[in-house]
PDB file of N, CA and C in Angstrom:
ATOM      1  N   UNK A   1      56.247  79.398  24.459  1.00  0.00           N
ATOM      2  CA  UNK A   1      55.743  78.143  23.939  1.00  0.00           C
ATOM      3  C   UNK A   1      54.735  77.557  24.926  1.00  0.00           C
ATOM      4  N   UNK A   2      53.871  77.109  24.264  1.00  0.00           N
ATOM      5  CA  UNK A   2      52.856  76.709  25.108  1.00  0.00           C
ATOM      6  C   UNK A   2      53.062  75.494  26.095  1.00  0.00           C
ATOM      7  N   UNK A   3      52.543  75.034  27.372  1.00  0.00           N
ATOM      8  CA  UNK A   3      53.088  74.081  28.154  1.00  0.00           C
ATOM      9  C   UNK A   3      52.026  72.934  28.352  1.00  0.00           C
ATOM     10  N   UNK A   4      51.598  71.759  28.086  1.00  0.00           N
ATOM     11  CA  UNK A   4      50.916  70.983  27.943  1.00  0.00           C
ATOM     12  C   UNK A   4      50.488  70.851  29.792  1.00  0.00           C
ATOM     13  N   UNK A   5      51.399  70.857  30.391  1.00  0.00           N
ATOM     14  CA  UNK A   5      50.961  71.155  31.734  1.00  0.00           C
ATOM     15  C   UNK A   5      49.967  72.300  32.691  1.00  0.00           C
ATOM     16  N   UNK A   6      50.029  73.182  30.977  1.00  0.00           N
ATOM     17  CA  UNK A   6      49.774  74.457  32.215  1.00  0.00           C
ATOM     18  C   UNK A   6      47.897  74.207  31.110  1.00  0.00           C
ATOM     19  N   UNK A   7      47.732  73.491  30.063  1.00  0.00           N
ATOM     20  CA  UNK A   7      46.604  73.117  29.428  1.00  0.00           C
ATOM     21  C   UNK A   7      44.986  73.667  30.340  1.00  0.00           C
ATOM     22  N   UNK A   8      44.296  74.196  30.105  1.00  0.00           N
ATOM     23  CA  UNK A   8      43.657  74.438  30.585  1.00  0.00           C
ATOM     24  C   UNK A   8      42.485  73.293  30.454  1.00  0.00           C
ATOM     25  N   UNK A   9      41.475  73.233  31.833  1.00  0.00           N
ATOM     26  CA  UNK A   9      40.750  72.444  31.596  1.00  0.00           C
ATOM     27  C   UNK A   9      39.454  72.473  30.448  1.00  0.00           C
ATOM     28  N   UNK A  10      39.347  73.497  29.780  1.00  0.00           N
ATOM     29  CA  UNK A  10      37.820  73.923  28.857  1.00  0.00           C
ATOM     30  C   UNK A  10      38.156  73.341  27.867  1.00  0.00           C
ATOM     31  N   UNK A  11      39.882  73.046  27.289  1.00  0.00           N
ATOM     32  CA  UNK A  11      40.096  72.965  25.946  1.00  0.00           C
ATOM     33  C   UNK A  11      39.151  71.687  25.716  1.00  0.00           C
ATOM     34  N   UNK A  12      38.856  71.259  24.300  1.00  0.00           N
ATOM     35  CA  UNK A  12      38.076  70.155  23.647  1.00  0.00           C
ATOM     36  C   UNK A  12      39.359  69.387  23.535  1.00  0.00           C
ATOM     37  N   UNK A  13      38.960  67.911  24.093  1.00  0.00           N
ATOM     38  CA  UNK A  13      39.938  66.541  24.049  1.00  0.00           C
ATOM     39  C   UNK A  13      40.538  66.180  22.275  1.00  0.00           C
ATOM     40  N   UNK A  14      41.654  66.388  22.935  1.00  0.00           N
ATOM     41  CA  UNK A  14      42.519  66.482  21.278  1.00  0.00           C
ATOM     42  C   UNK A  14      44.250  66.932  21.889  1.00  0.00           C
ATOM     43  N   UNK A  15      44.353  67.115  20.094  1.00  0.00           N
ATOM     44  CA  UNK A  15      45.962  67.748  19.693  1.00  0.00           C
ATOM     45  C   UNK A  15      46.283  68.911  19.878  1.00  0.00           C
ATOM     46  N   UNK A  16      45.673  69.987  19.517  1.00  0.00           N
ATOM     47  CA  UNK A  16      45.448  71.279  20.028  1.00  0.00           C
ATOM     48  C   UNK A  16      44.849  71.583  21.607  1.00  0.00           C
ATOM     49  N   UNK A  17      45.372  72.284  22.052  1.00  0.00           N
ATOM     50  CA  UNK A  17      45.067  73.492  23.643  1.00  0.00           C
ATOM     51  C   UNK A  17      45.773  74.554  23.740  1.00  0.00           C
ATOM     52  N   UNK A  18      45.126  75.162  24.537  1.00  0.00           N
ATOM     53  CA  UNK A  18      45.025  76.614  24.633  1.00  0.00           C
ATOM     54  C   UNK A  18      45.699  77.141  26.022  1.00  0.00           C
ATOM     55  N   UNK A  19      47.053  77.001  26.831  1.00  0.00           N
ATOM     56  CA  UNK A  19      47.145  76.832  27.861  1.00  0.00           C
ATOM     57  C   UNK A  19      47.371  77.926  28.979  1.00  0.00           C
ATOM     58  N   UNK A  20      47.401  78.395  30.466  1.00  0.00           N
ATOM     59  CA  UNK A  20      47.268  79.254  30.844  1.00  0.00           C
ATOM     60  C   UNK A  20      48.212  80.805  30.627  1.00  0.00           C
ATOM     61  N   UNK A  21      48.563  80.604  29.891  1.00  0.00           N
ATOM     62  CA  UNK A  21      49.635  81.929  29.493  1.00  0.00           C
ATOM     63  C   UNK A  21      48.693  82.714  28.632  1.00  0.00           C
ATOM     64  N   UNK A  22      47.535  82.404  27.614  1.00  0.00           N
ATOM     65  CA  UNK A  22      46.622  83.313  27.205  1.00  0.00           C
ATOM     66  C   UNK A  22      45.939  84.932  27.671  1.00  0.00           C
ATOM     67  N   UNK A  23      46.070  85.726  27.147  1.00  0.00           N
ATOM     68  CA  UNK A  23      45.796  86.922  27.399  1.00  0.00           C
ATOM     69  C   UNK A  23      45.009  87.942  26.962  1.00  0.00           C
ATOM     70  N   UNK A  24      43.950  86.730  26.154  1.00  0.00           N
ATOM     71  CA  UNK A  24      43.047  87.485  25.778  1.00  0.00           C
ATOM     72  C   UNK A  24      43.130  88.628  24.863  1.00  0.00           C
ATOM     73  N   UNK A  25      43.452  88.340  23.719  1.00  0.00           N
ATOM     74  CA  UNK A  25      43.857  88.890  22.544  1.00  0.00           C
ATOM     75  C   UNK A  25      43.029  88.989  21.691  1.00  0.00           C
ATOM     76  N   UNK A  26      42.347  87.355  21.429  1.00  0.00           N
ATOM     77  CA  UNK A  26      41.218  87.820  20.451  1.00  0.00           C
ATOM     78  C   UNK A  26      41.768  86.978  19.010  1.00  0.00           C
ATOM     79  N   UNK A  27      43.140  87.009  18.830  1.00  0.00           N
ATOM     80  CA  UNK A  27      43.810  86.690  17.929  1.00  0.00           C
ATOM     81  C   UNK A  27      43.028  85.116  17.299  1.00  0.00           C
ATOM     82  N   UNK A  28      43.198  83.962  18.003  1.00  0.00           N
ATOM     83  CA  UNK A  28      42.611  83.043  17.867  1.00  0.00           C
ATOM     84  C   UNK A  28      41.541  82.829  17.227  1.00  0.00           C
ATOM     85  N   UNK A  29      40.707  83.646  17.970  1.00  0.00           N
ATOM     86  CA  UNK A  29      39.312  83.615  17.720  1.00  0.00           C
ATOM     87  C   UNK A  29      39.127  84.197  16.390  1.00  0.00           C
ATOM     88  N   UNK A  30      39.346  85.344  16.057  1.00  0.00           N
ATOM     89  CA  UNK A  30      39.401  86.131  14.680  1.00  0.00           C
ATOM     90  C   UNK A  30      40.034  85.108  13.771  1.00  0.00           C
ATOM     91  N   UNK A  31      41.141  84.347  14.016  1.00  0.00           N
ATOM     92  CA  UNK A  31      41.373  83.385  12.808  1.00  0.00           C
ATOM     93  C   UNK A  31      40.966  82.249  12.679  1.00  0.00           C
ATOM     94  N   UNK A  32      40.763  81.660  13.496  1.00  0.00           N
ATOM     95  CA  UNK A  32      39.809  80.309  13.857  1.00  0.00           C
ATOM     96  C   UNK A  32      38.551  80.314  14.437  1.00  0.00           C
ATOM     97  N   UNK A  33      37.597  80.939  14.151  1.00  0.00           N
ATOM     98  CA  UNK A  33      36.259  81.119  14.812  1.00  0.00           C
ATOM     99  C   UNK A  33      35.651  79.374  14.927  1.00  0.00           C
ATOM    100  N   UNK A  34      35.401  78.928  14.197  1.00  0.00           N
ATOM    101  CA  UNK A  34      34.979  77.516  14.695  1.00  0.00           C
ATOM    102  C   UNK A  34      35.638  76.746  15.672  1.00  0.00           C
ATOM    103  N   UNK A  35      36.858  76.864  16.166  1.00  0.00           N
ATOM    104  CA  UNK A  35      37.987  76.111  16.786  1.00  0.00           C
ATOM    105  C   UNK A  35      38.359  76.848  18.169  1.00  0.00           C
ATOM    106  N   UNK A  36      37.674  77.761  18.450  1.00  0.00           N
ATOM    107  CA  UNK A  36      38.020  79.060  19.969  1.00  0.00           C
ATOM    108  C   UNK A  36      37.049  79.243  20.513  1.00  0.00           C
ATOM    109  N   UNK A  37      37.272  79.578  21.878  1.00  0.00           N
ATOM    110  CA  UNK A  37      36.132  80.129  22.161  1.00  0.00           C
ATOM    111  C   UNK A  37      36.544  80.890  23.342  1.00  0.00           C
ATOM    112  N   UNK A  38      35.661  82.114  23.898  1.00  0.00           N
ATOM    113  CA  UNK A  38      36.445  82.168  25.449  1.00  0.00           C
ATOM    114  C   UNK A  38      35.403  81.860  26.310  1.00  0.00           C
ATOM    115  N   UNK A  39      36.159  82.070  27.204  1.00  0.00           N
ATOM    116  CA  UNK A  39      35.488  81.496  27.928  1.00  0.00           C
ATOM    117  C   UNK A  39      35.784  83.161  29.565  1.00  0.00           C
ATOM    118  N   UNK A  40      34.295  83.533  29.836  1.00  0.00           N
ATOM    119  CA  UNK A  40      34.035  84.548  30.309  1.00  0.00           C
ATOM    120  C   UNK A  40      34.724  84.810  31.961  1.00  0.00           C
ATOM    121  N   UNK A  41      34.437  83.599  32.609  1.00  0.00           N
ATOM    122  CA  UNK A  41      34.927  83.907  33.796  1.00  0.00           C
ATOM    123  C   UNK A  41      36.360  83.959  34.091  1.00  0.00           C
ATOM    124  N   UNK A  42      37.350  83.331  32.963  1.00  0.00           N
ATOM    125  CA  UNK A  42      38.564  83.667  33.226  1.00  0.00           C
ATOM    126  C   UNK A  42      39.032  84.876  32.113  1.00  0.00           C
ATOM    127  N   UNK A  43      38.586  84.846  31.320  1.00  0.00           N
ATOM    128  CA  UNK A  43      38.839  85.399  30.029  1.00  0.00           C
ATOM    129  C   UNK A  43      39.676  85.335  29.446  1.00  0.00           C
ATOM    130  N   UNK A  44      39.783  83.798  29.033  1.00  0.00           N
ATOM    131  CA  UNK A  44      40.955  83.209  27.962  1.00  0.00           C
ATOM    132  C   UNK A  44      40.201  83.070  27.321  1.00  0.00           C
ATOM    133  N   UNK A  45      41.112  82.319  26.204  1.00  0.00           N
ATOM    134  CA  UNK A  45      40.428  81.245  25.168  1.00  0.00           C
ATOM    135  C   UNK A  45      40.708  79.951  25.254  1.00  0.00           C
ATOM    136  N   UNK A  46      40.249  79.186  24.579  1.00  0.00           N
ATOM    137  CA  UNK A  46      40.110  77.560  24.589  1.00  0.00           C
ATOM    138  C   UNK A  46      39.564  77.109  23.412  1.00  0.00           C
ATOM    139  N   UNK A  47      40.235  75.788  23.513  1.00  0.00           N
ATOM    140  CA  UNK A  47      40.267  75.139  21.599  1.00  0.00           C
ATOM    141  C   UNK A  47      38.448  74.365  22.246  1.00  0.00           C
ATOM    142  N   UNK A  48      37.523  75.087  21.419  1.00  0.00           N
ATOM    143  CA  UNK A  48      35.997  74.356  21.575  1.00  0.00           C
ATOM    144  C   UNK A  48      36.215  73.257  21.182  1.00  0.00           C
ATOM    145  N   UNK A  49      36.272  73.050  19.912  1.00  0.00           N
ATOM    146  CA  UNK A  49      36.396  72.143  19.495  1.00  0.00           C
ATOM    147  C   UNK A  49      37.516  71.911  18.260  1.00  0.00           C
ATOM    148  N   UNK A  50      38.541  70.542  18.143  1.00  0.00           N
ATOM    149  CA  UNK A  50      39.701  70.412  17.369  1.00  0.00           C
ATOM    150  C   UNK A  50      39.208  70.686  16.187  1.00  0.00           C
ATOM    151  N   UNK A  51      39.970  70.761  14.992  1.00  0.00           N
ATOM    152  CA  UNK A  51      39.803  71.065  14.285  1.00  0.00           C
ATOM    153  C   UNK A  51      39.485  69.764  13.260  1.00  0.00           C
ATOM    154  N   UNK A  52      38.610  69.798  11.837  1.00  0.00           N
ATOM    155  CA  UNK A  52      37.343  68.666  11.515  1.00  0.00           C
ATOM    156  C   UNK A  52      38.039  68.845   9.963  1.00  0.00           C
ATOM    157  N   UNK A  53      38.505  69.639   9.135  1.00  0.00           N
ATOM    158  CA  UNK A  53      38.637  70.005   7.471  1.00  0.00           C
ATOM    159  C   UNK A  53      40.068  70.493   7.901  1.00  0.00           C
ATOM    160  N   UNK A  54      40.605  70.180   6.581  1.00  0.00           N
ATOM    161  CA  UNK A  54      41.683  71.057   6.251  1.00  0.00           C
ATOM    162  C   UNK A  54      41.875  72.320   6.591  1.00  0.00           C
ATOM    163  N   UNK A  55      41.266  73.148   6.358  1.00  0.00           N
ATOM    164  CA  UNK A  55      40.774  74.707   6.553  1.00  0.00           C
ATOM    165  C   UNK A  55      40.761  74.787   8.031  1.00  0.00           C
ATOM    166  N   UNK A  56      40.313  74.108   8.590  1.00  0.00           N
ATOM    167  CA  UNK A  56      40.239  74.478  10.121  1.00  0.00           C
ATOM    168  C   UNK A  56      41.525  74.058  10.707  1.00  0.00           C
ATOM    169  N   UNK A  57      42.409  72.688  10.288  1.00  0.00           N
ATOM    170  CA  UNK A  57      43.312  72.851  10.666  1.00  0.00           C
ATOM    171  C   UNK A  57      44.417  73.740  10.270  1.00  0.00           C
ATOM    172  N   UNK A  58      44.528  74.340   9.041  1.00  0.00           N
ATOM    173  CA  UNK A  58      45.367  75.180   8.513  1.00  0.00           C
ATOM    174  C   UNK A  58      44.916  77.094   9.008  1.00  0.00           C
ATOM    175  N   UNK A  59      43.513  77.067   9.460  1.00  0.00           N
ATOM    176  CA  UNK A  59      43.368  77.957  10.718  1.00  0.00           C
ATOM    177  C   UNK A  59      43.978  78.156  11.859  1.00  0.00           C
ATOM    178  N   UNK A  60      43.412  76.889  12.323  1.00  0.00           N
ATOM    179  CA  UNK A  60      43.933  76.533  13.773  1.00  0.00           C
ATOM    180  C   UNK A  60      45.912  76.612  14.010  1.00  0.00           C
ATOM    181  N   UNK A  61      46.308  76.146  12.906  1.00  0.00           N
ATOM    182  CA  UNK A  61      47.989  76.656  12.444  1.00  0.00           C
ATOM    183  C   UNK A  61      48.418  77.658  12.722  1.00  0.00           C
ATOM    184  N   UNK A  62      47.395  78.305  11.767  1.00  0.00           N
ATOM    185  CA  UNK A  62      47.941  79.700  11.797  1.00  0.00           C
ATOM    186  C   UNK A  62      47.999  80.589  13.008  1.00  0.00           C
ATOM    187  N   UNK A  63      46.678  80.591  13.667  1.00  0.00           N
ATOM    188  CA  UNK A  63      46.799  81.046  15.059  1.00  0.00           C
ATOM    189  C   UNK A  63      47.589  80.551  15.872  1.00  0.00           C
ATOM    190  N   UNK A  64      47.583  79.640  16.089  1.00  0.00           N
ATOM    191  CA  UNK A  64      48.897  79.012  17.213  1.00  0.00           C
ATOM    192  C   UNK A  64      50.279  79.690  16.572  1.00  0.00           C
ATOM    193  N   UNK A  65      50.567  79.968  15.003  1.00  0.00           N
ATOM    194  CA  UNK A  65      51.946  80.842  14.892  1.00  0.00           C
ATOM    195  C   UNK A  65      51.972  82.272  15.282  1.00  0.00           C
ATOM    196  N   UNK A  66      50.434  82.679  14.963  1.00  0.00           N
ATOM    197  CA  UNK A  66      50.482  84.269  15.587  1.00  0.00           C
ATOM    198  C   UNK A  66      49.491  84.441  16.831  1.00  0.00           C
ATOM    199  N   UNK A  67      49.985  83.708  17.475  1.00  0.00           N
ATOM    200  CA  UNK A  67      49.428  83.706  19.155  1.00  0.00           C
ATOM    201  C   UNK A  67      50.644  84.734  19.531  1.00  0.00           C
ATOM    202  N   UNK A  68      50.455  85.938  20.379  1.00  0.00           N
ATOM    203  CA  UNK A  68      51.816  86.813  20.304  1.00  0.00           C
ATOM    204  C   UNK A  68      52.244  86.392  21.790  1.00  0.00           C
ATOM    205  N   UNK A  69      51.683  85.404  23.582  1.00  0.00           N
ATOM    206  CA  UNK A  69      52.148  84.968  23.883  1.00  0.00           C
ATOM    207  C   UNK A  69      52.136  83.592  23.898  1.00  0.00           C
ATOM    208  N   UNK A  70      52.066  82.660  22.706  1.00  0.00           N
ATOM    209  CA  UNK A  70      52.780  81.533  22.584  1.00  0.00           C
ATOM    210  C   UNK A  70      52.019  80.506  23.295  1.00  0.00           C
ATOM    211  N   UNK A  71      50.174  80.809  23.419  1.00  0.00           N
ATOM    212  CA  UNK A  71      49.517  80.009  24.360  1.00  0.00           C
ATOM    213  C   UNK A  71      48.701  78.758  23.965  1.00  0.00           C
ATOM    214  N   UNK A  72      48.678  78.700  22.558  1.00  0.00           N
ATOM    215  CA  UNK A  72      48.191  77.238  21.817  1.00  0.00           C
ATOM    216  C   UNK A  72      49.326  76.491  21.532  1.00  0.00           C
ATOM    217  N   UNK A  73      49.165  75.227  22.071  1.00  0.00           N
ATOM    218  CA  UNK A  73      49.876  74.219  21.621  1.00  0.00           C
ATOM    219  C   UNK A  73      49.493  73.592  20.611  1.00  0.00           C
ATOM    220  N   UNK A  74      50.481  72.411  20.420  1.00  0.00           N
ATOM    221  CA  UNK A  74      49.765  71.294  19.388  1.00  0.00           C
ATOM    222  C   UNK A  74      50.376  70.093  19.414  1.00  0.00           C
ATOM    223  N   UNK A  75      50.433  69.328  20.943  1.00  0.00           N
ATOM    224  CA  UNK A  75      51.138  68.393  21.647  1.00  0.00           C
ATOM    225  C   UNK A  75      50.017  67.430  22.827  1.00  0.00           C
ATOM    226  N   UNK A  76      48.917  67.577  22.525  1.00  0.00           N
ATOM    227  CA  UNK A  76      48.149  66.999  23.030  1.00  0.00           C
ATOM    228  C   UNK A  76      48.206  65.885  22.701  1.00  0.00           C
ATOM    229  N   UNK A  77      46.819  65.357  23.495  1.00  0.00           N
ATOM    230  CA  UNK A  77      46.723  63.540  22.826  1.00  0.00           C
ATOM    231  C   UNK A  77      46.162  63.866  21.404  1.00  0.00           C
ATOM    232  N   UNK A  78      46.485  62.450  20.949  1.00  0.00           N
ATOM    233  CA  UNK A  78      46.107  62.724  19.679  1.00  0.00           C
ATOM    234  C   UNK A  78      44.956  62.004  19.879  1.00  0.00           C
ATOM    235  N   UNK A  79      43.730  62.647  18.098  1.00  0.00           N
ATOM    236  CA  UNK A  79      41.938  61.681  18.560  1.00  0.00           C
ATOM    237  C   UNK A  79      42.285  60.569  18.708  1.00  0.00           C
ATOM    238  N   UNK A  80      41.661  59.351  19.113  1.00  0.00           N
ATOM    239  CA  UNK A  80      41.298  58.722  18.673  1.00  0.00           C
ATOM    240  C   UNK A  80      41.573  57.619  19.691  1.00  0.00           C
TER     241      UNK A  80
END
Protein backbone atom coordinates (compact mmCIF):
# COMPACT_ATOMS: atom_id res chain seq x y z
CA UNK A 1 0.00 0.00 0.00
CA UNK A 2 1.20 3.09 -0.89
CA UNK A 3 2.68 5.50 1.98
CA UNK A 4 1.79 9.17 1.79
CA UNK A 5 5.15 9.68 3.50
CA UNK A 6 7.26 7.97 1.23
CA UNK A 7 5.13 10.46 -1.75
CA UNK A 8 7.48 11.48 -4.03
CA UNK A 9 8.31 14.98 -4.74
CA UNK A 10 7.34 15.17 -8.90
CA UNK A 11 3.80 13.99 -8.10
CA UNK A 12 1.18 16.99 -9.28
CA UNK A 13 -0.48 18.68 -5.95
CA UNK A 14 -3.61 16.64 -5.30
CA UNK A 15 -5.38 13.26 -4.11
CA UNK A 16 -3.48 10.93 -6.06
CA UNK A 17 0.68 10.11 -5.75
CA UNK A 18 2.85 7.92 -6.85
CA UNK A 19 5.18 7.01 -3.89
CA UNK A 20 8.74 5.60 -3.60
CA UNK A 21 8.04 1.85 -3.79
CA UNK A 22 7.45 2.25 -7.75
CA UNK A 23 9.34 0.03 -10.04
CA UNK A 24 8.91 1.01 -13.09
CA UNK A 25 6.47 -1.14 -14.68
CA UNK A 26 4.91 0.94 -17.08
CA UNK A 27 1.56 -0.24 -15.78
CA UNK A 28 0.31 3.29 -14.91
CA UNK A 29 1.30 4.86 -17.70
CA UNK A 30 -0.31 2.34 -20.27
CA UNK A 31 -3.61 2.90 -18.34
CA UNK A 32 -3.56 6.41 -17.51
CA UNK A 33 -1.44 8.15 -20.08
CA UNK A 34 -2.70 11.68 -19.32
CA UNK A 35 -2.28 11.27 -15.44
CA UNK A 36 1.71 9.55 -15.38
CA UNK A 37 4.57 10.28 -16.28
CA UNK A 38 8.19 9.10 -15.52
CA UNK A 39 10.32 10.65 -14.75
CA UNK A 40 14.05 9.62 -16.22
CA UNK A 41 16.57 10.18 -13.63
CA UNK A 42 14.99 8.01 -11.09
CA UNK A 43 12.86 5.95 -13.21
CA UNK A 44 9.59 5.96 -11.54
CA UNK A 45 6.48 7.30 -12.26
CA UNK A 46 4.53 10.22 -10.96
CA UNK A 47 0.88 11.45 -11.05
CA UNK A 48 1.69 14.69 -13.83
CA UNK A 49 -1.15 15.77 -13.42
CA UNK A 50 -4.60 14.68 -11.12
CA UNK A 51 -7.04 13.57 -12.79
CA UNK A 52 -9.78 16.44 -14.72
CA UNK A 53 -13.08 13.91 -16.29
CA UNK A 54 -14.52 11.00 -15.12
CA UNK A 55 -12.50 8.82 -17.44
CA UNK A 56 -9.35 9.95 -16.07
CA UNK A 57 -10.38 9.40 -12.75
CA UNK A 58 -11.83 5.97 -13.37
CA UNK A 59 -8.22 5.46 -15.18
CA UNK A 60 -6.32 6.74 -12.65
CA UNK A 61 -8.51 3.91 -10.33
CA UNK A 62 -7.79 1.49 -12.16
CA UNK A 63 -4.09 1.74 -12.15
CA UNK A 64 -3.63 2.38 -8.60
CA UNK A 65 -5.71 -1.32 -8.32
CA UNK A 66 -3.28 -2.91 -10.76
CA UNK A 67 -0.14 -1.20 -9.60
CA UNK A 68 1.51 -4.86 -8.83
CA UNK A 69 3.76 -3.02 -6.02
CA UNK A 70 1.03 -1.01 -4.47
CA UNK A 71 2.82 2.49 -5.32
CA UNK A 72 -0.19 4.99 -6.12
CA UNK A 73 -2.07 6.22 -3.49
CA UNK A 74 -5.19 8.14 -3.18
CA UNK A 75 -4.81 9.91 0.30
CA UNK A 76 -3.39 13.07 -0.58
CA UNK A 77 -4.62 16.57 -0.04
CA UNK A 78 -7.53 17.02 -1.55
CA UNK A 79 -7.81 20.20 -4.64
CA UNK A 80 -8.77 22.88 -3.62
Amino acid sequence: MATIELRTAMNAAGKFYVDDSCIDCMVCKDMAPNNFALDNASETYYVSRQPETQQELDDVTDAMDSCPCAAIGDDGPAPG
